[in-house]
PDB file of N, CA and C in Angstrom:
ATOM      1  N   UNK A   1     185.536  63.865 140.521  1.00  0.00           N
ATOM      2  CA  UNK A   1     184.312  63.079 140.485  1.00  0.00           C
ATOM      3  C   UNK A   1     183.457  63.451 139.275  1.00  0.00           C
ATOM      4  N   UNK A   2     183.321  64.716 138.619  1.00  0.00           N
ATOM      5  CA  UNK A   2     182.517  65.133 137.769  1.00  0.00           C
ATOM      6  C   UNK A   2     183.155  64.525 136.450  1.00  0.00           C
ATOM      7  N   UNK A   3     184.573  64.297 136.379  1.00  0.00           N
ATOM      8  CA  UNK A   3     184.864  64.002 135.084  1.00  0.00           C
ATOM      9  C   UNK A   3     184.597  62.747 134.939  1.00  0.00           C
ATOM     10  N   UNK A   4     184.467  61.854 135.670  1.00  0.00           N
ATOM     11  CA  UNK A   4     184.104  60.155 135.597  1.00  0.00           C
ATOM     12  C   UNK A   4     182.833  60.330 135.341  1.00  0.00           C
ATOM     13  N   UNK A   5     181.814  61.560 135.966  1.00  0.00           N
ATOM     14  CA  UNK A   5     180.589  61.102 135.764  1.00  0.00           C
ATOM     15  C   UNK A   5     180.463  61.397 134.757  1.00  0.00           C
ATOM     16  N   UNK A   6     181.048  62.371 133.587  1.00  0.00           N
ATOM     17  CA  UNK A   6     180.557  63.163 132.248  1.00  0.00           C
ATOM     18  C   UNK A   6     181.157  61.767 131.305  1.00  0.00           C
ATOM     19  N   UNK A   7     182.268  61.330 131.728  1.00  0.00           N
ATOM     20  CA  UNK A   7     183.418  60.159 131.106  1.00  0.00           C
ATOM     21  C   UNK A   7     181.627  58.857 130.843  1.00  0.00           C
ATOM     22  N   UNK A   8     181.441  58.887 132.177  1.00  0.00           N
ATOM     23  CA  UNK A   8     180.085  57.562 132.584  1.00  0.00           C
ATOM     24  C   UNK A   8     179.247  57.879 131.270  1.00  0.00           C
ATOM     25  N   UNK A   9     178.590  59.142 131.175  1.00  0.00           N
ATOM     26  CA  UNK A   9     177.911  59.520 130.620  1.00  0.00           C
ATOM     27  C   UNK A   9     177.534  59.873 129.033  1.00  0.00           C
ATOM     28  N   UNK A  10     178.841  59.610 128.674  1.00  0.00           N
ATOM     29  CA  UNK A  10     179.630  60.379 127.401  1.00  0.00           C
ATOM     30  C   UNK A  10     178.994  58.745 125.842  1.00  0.00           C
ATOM     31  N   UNK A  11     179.114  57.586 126.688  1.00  0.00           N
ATOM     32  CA  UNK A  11     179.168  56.256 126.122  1.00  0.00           C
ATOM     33  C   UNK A  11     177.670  55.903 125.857  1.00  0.00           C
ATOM     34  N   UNK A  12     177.247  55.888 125.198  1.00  0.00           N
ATOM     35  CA  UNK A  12     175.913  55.368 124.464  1.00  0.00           C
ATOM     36  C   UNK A  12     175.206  54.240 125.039  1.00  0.00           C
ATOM     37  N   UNK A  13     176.192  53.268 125.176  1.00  0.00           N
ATOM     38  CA  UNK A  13     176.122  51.883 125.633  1.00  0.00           C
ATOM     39  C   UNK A  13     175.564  52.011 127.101  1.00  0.00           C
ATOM     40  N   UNK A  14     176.641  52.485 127.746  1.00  0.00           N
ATOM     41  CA  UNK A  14     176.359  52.668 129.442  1.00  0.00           C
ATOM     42  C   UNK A  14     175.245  53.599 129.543  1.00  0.00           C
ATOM     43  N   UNK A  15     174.487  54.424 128.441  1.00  0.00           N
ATOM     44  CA  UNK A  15     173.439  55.551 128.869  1.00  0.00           C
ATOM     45  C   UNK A  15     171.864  54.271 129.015  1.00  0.00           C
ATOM     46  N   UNK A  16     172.236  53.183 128.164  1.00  0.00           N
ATOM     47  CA  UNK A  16     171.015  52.640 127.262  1.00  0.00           C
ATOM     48  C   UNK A  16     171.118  51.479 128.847  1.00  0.00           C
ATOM     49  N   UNK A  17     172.473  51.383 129.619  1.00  0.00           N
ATOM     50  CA  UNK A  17     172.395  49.710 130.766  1.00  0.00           C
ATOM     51  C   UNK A  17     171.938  51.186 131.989  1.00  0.00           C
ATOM     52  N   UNK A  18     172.268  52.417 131.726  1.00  0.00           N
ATOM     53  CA  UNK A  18     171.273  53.220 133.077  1.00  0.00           C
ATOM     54  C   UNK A  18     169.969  53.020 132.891  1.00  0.00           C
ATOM     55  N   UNK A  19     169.221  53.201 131.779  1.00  0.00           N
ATOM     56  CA  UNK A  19     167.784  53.250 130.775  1.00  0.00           C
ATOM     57  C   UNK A  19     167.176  52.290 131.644  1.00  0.00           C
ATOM     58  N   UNK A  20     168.358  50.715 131.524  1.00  0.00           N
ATOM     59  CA  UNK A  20     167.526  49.680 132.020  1.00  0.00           C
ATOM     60  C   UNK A  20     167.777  49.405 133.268  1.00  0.00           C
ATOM     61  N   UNK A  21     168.568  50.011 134.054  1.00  0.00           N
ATOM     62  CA  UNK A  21     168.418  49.846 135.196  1.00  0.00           C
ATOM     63  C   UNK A  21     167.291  50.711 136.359  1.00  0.00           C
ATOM     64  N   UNK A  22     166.855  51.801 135.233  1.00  0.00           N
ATOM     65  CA  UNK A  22     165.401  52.944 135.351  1.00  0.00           C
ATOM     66  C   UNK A  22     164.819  51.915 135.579  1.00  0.00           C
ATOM     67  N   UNK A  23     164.815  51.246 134.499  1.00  0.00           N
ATOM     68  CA  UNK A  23     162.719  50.464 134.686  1.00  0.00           C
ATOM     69  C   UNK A  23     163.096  49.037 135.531  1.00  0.00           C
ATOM     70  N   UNK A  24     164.165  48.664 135.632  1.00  0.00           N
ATOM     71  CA  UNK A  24     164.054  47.762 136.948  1.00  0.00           C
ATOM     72  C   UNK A  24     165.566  47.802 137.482  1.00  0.00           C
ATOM     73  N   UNK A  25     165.724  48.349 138.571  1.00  0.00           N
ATOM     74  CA  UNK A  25     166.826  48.548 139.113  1.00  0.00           C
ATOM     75  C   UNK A  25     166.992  47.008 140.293  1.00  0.00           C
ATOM     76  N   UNK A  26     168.703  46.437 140.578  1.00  0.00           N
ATOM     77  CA  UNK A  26     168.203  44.928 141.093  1.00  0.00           C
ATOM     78  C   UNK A  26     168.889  44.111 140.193  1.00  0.00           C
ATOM     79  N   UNK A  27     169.524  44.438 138.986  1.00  0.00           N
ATOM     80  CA  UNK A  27     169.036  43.220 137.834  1.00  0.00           C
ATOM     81  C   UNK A  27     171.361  42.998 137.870  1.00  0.00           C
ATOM     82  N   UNK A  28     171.361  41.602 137.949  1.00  0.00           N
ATOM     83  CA  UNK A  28     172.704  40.585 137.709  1.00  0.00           C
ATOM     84  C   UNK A  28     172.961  41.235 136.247  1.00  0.00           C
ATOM     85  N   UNK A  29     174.495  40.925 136.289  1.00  0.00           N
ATOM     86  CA  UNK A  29     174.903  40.840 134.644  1.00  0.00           C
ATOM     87  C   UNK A  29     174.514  40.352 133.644  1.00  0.00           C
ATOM     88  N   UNK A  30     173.731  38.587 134.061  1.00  0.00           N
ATOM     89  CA  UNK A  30     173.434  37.876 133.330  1.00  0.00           C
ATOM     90  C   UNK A  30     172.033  39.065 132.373  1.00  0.00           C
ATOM     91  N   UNK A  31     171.344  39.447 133.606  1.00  0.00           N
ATOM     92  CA  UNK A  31     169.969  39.702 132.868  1.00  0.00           C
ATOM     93  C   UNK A  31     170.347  41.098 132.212  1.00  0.00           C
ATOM     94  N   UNK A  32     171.335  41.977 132.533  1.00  0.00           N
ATOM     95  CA  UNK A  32     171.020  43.533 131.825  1.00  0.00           C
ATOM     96  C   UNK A  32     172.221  42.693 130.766  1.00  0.00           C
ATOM     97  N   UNK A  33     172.680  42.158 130.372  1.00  0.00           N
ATOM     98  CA  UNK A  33     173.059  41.140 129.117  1.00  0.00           C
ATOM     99  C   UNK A  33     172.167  40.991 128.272  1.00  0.00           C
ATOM    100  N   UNK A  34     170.929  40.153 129.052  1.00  0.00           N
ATOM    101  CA  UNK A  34     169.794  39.793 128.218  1.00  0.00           C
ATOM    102  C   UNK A  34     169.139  40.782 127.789  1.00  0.00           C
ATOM    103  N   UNK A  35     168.602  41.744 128.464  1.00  0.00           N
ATOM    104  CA  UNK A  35     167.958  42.717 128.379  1.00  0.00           C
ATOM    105  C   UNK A  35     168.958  43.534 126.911  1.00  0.00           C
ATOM    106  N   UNK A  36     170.081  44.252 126.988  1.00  0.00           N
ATOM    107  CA  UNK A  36     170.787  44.692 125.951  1.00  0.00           C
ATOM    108  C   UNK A  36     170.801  44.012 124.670  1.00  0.00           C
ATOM    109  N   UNK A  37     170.579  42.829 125.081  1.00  0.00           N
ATOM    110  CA  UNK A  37     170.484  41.657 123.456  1.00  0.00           C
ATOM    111  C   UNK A  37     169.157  41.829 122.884  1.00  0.00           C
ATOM    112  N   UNK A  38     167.984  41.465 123.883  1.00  0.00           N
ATOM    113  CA  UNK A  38     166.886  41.109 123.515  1.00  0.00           C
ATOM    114  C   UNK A  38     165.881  42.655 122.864  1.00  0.00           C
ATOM    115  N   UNK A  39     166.250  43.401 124.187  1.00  0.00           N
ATOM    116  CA  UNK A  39     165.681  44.750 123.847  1.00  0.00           C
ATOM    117  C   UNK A  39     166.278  45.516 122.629  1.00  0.00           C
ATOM    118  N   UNK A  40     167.920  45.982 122.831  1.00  0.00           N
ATOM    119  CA  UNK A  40     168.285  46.961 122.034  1.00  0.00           C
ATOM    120  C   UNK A  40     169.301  46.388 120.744  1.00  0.00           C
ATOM    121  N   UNK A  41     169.190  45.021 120.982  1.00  0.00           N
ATOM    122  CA  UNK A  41     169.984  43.978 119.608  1.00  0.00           C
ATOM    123  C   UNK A  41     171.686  44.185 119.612  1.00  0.00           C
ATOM    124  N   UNK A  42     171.733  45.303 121.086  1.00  0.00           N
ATOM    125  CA  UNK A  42     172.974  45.148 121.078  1.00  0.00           C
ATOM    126  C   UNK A  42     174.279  43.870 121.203  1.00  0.00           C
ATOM    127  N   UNK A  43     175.190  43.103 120.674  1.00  0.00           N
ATOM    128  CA  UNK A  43     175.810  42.266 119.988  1.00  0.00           C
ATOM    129  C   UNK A  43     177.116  42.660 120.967  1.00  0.00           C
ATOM    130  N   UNK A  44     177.080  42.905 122.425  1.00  0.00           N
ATOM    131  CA  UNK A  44     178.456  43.084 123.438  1.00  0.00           C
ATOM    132  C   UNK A  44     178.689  41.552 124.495  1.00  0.00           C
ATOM    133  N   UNK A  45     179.844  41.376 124.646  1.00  0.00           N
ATOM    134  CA  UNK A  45     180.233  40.516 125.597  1.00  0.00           C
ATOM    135  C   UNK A  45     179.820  40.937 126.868  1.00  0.00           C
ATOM    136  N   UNK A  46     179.747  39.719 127.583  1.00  0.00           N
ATOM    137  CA  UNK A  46     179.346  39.814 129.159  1.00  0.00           C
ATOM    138  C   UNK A  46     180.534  40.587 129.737  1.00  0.00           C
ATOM    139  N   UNK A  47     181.992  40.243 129.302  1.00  0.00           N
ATOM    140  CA  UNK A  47     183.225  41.197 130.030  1.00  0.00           C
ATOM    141  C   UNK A  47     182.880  42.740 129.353  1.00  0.00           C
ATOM    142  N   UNK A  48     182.309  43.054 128.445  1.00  0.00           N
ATOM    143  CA  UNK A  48     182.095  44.318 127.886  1.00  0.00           C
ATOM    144  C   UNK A  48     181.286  44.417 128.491  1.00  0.00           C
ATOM    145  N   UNK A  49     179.970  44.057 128.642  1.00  0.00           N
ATOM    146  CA  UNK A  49     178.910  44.831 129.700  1.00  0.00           C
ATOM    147  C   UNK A  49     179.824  45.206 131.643  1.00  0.00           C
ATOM    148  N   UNK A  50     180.504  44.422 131.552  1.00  0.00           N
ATOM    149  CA  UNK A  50     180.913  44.373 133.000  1.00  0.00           C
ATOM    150  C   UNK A  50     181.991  45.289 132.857  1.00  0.00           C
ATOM    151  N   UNK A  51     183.005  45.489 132.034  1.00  0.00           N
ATOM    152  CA  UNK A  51     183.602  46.879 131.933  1.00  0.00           C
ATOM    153  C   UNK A  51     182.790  48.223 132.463  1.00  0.00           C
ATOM    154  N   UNK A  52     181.877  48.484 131.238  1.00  0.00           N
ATOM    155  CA  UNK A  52     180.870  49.538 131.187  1.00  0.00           C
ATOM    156  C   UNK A  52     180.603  49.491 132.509  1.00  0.00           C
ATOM    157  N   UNK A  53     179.795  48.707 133.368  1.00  0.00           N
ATOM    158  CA  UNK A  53     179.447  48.344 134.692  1.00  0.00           C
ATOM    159  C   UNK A  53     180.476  49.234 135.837  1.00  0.00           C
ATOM    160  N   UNK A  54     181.734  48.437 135.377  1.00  0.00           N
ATOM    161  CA  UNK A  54     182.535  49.303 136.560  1.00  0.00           C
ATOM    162  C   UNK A  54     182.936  51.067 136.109  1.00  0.00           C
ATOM    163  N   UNK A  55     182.884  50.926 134.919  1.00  0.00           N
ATOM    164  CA  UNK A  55     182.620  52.791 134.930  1.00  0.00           C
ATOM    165  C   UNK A  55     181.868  53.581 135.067  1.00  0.00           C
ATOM    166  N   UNK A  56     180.489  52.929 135.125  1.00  0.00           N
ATOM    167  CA  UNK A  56     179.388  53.395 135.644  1.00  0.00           C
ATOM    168  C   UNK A  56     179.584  53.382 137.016  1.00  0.00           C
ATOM    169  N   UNK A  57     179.934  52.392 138.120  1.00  0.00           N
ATOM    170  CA  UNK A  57     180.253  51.948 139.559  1.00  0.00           C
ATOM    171  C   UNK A  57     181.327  53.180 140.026  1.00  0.00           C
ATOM    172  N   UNK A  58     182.225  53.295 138.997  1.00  0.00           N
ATOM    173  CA  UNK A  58     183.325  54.482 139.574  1.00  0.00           C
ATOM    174  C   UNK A  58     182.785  55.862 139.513  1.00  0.00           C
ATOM    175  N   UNK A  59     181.958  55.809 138.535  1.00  0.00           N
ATOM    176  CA  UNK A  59     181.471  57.324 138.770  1.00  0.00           C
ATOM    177  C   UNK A  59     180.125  57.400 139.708  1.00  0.00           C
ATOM    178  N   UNK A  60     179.726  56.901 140.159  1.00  0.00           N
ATOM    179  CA  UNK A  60     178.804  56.337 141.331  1.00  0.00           C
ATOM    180  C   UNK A  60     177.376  56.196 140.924  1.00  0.00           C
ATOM    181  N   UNK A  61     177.324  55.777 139.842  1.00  0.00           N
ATOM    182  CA  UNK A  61     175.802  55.622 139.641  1.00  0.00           C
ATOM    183  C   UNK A  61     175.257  54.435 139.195  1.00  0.00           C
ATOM    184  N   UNK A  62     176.187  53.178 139.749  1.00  0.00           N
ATOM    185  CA  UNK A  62     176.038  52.336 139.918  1.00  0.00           C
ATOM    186  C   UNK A  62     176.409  51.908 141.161  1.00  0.00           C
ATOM    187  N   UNK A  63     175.444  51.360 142.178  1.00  0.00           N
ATOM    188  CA  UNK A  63     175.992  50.855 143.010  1.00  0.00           C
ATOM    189  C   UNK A  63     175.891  48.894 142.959  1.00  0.00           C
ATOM    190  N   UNK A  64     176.589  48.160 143.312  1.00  0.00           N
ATOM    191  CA  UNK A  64     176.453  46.611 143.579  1.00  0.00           C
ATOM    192  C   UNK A  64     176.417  46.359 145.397  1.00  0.00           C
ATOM    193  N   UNK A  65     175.455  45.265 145.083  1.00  0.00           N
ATOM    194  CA  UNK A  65     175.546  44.299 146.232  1.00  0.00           C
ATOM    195  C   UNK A  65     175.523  43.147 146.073  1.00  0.00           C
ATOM    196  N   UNK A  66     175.775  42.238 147.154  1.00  0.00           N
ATOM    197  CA  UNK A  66     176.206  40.548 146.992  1.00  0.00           C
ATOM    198  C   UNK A  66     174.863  39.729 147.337  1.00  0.00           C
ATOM    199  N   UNK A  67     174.519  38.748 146.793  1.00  0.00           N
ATOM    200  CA  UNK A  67     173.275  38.398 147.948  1.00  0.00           C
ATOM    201  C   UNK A  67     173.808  36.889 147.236  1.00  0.00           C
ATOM    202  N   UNK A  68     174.080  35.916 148.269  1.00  0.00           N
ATOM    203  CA  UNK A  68     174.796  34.620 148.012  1.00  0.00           C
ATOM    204  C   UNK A  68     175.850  34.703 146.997  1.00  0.00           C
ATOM    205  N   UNK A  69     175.600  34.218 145.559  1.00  0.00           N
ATOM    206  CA  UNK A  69     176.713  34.021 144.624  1.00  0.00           C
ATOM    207  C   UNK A  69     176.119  35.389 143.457  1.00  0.00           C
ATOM    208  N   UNK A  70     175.254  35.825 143.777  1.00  0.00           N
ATOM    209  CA  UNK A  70     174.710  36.819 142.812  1.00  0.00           C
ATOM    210  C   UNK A  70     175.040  38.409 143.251  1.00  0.00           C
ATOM    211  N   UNK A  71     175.642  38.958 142.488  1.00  0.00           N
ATOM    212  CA  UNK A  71     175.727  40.838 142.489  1.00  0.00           C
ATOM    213  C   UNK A  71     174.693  40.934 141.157  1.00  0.00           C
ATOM    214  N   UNK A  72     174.191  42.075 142.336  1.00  0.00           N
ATOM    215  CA  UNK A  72     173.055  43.056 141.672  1.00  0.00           C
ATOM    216  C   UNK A  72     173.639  44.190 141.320  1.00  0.00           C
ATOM    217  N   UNK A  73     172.876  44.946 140.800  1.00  0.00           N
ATOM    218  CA  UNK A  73     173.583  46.579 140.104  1.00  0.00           C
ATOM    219  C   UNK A  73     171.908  47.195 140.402  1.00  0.00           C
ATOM    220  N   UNK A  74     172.462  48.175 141.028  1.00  0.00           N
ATOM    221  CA  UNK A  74     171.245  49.385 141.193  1.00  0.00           C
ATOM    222  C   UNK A  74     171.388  50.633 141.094  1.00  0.00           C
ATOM    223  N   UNK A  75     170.823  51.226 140.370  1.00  0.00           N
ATOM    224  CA  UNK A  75     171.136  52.457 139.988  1.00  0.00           C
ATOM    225  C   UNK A  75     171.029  53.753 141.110  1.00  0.00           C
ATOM    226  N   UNK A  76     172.321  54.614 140.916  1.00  0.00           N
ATOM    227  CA  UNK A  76     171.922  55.561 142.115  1.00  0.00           C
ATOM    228  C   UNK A  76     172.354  56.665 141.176  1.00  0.00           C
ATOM    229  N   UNK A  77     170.896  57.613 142.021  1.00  0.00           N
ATOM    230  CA  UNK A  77     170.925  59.103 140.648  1.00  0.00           C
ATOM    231  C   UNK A  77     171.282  60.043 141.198  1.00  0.00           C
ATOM    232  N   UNK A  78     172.085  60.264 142.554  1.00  0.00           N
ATOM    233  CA  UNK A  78     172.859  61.130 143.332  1.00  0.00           C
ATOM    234  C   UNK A  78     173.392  62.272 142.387  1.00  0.00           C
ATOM    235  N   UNK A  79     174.951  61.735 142.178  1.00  0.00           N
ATOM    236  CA  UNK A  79     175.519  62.236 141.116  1.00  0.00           C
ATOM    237  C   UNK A  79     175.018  63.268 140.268  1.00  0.00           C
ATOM    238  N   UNK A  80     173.595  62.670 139.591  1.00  0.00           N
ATOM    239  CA  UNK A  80     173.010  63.684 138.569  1.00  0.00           C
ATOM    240  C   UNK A  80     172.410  64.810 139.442  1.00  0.00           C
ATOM    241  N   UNK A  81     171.760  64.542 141.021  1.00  0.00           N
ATOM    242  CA  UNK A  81     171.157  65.553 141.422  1.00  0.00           C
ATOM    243  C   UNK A  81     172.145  66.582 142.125  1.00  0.00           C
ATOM    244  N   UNK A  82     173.359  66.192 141.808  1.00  0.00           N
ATOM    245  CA  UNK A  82     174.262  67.229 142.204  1.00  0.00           C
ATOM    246  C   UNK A  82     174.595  68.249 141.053  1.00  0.00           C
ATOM    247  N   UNK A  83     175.251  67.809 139.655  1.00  0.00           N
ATOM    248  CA  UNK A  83     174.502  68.094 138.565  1.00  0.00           C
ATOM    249  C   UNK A  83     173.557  69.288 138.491  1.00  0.00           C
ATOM    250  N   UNK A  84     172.263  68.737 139.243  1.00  0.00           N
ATOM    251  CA  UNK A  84     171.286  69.658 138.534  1.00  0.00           C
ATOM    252  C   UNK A  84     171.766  70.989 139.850  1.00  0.00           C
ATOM    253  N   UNK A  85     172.219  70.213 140.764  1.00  0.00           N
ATOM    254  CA  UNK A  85     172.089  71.487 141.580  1.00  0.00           C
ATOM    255  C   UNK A  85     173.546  72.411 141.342  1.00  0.00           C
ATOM    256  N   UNK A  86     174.416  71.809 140.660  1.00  0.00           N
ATOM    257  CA  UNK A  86     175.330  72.646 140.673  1.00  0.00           C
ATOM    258  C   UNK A  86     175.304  73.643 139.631  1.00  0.00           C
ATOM    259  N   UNK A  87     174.670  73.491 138.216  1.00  0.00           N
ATOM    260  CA  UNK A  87     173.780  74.125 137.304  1.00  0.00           C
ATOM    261  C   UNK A  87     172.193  74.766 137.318  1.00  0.00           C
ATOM    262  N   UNK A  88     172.433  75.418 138.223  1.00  0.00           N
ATOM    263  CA  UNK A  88     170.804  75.385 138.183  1.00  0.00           C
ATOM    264  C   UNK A  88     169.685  76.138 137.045  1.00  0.00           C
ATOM    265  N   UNK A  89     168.615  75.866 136.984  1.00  0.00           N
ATOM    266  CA  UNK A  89     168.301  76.559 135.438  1.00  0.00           C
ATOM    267  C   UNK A  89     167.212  77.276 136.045  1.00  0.00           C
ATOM    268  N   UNK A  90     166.962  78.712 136.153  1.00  0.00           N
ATOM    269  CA  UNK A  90     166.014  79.540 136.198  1.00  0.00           C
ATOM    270  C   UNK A  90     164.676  79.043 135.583  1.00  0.00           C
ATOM    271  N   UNK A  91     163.537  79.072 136.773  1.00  0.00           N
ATOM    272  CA  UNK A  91     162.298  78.958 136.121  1.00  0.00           C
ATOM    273  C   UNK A  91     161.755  80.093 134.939  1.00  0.00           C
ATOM    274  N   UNK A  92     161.373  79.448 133.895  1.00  0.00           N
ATOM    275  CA  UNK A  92     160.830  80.852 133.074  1.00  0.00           C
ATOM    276  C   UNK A  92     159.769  81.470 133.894  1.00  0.00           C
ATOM    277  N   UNK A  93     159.198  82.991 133.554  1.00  0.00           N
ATOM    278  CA  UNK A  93     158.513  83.252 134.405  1.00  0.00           C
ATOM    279  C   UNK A  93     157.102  82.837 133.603  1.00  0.00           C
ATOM    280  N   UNK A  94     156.179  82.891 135.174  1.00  0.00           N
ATOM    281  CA  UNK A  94     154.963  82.124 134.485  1.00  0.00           C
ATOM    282  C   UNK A  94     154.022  83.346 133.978  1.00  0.00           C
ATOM    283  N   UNK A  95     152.702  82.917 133.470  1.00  0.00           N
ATOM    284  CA  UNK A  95     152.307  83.947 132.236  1.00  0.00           C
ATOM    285  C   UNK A  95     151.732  85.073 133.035  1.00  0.00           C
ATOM    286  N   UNK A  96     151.772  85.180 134.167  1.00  0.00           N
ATOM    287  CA  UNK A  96     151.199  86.361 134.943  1.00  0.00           C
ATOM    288  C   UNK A  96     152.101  87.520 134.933  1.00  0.00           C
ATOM    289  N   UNK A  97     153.390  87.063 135.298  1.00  0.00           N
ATOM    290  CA  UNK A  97     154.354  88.178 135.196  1.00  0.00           C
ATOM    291  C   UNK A  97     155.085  88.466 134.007  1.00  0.00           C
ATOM    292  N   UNK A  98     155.256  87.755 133.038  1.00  0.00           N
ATOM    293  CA  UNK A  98     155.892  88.294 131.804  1.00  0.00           C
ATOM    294  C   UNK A  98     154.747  89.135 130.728  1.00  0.00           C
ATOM    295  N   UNK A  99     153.461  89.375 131.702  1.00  0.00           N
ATOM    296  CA  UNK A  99     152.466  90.363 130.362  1.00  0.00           C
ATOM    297  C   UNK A  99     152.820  91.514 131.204  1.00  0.00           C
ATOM    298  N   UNK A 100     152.814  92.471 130.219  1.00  0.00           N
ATOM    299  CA  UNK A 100     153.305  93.995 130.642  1.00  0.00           C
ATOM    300  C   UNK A 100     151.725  94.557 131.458  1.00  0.00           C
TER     301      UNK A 100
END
C-alpha cells in the first residue's frame, strides 16, 4: 500500500488534481479538467486526467461515488495520516527547557 501511495505521490500532475480537490473536494472529471486548464494551463486529456485519477483511487486517496450519470472524486487524507504516524517527528523542545 505505501508504494502506490509514494508511486500516487511521486507525479506532479496528480499532486496539483489533490491541491484541487483540497479546496473543493466533490468535483466530476469534467470540472478538475477545467480547473487544471483554467487554473494551472495544464494542456492534458480528459483520459489522462482519468488515468492519474485511478492512481490516485488505487492508492486510496481518492475516493469516487455515483450520483445518477455523474462520479465525483473526493479526496481522502487517511493514507497520509498513517504516514505521519508511521514517521513520527519529535516536537522540538519548547524555549523553557532547552535554556540551561
Amino acid at each position: 500500500m505505501a508504494d502506490d501511495l509514494f508511486k500516487a505521490l511521486a507525479d506532479p500532475t496528480r499532486r496539483i488534481i489533490l491541491d484541487e480537490l483540497t479546496d473543493r473536494s466533490g468535483q466530476t472529471l469534467f470540472e478538475i479538467c477545467s480547473r487544471l486548464s483554467m487554473k494551472h494551463q495544464l494542456g492534458i486529456s480528459r483520459q489522462g486526467v482519468s488515468q492519474h485519477l485511478a492512481v490516485l483511487e488505487a492508492a486510496g486517496l481518492v475516493e469516487t461515488r455515483r450520483e445518477g450519470r455523474y462520479k465525483f472524486h473526493d479526496l481522502n487524507a487517511a493514507p497520509l495520516r498513517q504516514i505521519t504516524e508511521r514517521w513520527r517527528v519529535p516536537e522540538p523542545p519548547g524555549p523553557e527547557e532547552s535554556t540551561p
